[in-house]
Protein backbone atom coordinates (compact mmCIF):
# COMPACT_ATOMS: atom_id res chain seq x y z
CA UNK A 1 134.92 129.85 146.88
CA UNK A 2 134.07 129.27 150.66
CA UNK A 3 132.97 125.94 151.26
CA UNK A 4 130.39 125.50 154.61
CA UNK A 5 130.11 121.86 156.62
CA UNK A 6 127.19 121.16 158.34
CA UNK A 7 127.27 118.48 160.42
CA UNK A 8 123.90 116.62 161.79
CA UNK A 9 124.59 113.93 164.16
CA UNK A 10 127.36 112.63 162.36
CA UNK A 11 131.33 111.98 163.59
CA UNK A 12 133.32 112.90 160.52
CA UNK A 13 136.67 111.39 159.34
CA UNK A 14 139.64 113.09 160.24
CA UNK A 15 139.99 113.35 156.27
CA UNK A 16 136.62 114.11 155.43
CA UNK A 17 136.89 118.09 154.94
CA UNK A 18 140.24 117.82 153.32
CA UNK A 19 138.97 115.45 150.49
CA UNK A 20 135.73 117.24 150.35
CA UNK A 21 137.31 120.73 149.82
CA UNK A 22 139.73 119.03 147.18
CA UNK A 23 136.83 117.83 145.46
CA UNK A 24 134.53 120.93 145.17
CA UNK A 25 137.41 123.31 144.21
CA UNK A 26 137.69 121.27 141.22
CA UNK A 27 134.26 122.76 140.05
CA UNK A 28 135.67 125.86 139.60
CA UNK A 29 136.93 124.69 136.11
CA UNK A 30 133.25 125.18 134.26
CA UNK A 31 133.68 128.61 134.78
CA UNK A 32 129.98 129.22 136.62
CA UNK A 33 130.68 131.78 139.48
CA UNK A 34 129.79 130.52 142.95
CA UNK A 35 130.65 132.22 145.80
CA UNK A 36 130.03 129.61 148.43
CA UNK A 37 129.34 125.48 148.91
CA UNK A 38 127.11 124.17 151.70
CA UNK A 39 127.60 120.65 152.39
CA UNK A 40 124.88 119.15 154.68
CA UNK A 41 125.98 116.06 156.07
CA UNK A 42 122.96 113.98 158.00
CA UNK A 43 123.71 110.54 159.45
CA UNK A 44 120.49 108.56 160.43
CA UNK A 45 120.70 106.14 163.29
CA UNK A 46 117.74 103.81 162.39
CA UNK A 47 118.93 100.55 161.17
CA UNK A 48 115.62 100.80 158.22
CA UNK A 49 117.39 102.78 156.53
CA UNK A 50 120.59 100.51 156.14
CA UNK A 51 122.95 101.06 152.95
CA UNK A 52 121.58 104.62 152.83
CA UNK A 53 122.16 105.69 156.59
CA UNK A 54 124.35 108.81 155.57
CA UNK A 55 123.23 111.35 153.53
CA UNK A 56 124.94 114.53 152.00
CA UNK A 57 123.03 117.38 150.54
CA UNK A 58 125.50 120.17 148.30
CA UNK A 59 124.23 123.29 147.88
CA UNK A 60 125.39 126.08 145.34
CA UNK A 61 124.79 130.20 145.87
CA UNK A 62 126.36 132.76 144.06
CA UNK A 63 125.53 135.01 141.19
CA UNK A 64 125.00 131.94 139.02
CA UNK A 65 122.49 129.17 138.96
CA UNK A 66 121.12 127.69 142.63
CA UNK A 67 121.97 123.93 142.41
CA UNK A 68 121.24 121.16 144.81
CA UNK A 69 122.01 117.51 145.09
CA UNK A 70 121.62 114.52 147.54
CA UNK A 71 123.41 111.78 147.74
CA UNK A 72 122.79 108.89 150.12
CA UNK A 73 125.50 105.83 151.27
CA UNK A 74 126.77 103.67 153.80
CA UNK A 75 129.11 106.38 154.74
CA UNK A 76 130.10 109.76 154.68
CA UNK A 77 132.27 109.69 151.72
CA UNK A 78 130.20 107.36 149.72
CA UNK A 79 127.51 109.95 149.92
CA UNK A 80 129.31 112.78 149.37
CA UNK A 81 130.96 111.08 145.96
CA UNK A 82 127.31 110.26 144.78
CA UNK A 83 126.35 114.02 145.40
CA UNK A 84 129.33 115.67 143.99
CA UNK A 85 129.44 113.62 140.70
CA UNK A 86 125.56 115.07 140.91
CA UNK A 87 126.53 118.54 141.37
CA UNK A 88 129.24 118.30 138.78
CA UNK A 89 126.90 117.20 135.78
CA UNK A 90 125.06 119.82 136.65
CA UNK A 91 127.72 122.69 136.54
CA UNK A 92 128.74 121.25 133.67
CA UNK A 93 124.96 121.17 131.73
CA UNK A 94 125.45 124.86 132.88
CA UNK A 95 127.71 125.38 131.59
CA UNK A 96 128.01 123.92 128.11
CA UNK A 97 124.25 125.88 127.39
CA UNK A 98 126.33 128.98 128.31
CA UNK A 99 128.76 128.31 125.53
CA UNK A 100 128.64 130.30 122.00
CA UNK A 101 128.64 128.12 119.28
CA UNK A 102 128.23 130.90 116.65
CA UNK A 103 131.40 130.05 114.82
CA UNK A 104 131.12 132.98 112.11
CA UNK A 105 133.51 132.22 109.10
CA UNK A 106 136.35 134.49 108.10
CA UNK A 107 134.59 134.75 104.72
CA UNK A 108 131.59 135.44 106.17
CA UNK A 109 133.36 137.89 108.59
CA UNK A 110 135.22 139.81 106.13
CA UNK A 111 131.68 140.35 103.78
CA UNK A 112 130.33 141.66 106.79
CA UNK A 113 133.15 144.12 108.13
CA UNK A 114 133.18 145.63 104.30
């Protein structure tokens, strides 16, 4: 899985990338095949906008489902936690639909195989 970082006007922590690629590998454990991660990472310098100045968008692409999700905080890692947990209900509502529950009885099986 290749993870991207796109960076828009923001300073990052030194840390940032390290903890963010810890993070997303982790979502390799629904079994959903992605090929690559884009993290957006937009920092807005207007004090409006406050709390929510920093804002992370993760993006999904691969062979399986497109996914998207924003978070917004008062800083980079805030926003990025918000958009990962996201992202991560979302692989897994993925994949649990993907599961098989057919759960075909060995009686059943054996009256079938005869």
């Amino acid at each position: 899985m290749k993870i991207i970082l796109h960076n828009h006007g923001a300073t990052l922590a030194a840390d940032f990338s390290d903890i963010s690629t810890e993070r997303l590998e982790r979502l390799s454990r629904f079994n959903v095949p992605i090929d690559r991660i884009e993290l957006d990472i937009r920092h807005q310098s207007n004090p409006h906008f406050g709390k929510k100045s920093h804002r992370v968008a993760i993006t999904t692409h691969g062979s399986g489902p497109l996914l998207r999700a924003i978070g917004e905080g008062f800083n980079d890692l805030a926003a990025f936690d918000e958009a990962a947990e996201a992202i991560e209900l979302q692989l897994r509502k993925h994949h649990e639909r993907a599961k098989n529950f057919d759960r075909t009885t060995l009686r059943k099986f054996k009256a079938v195989n005869r």
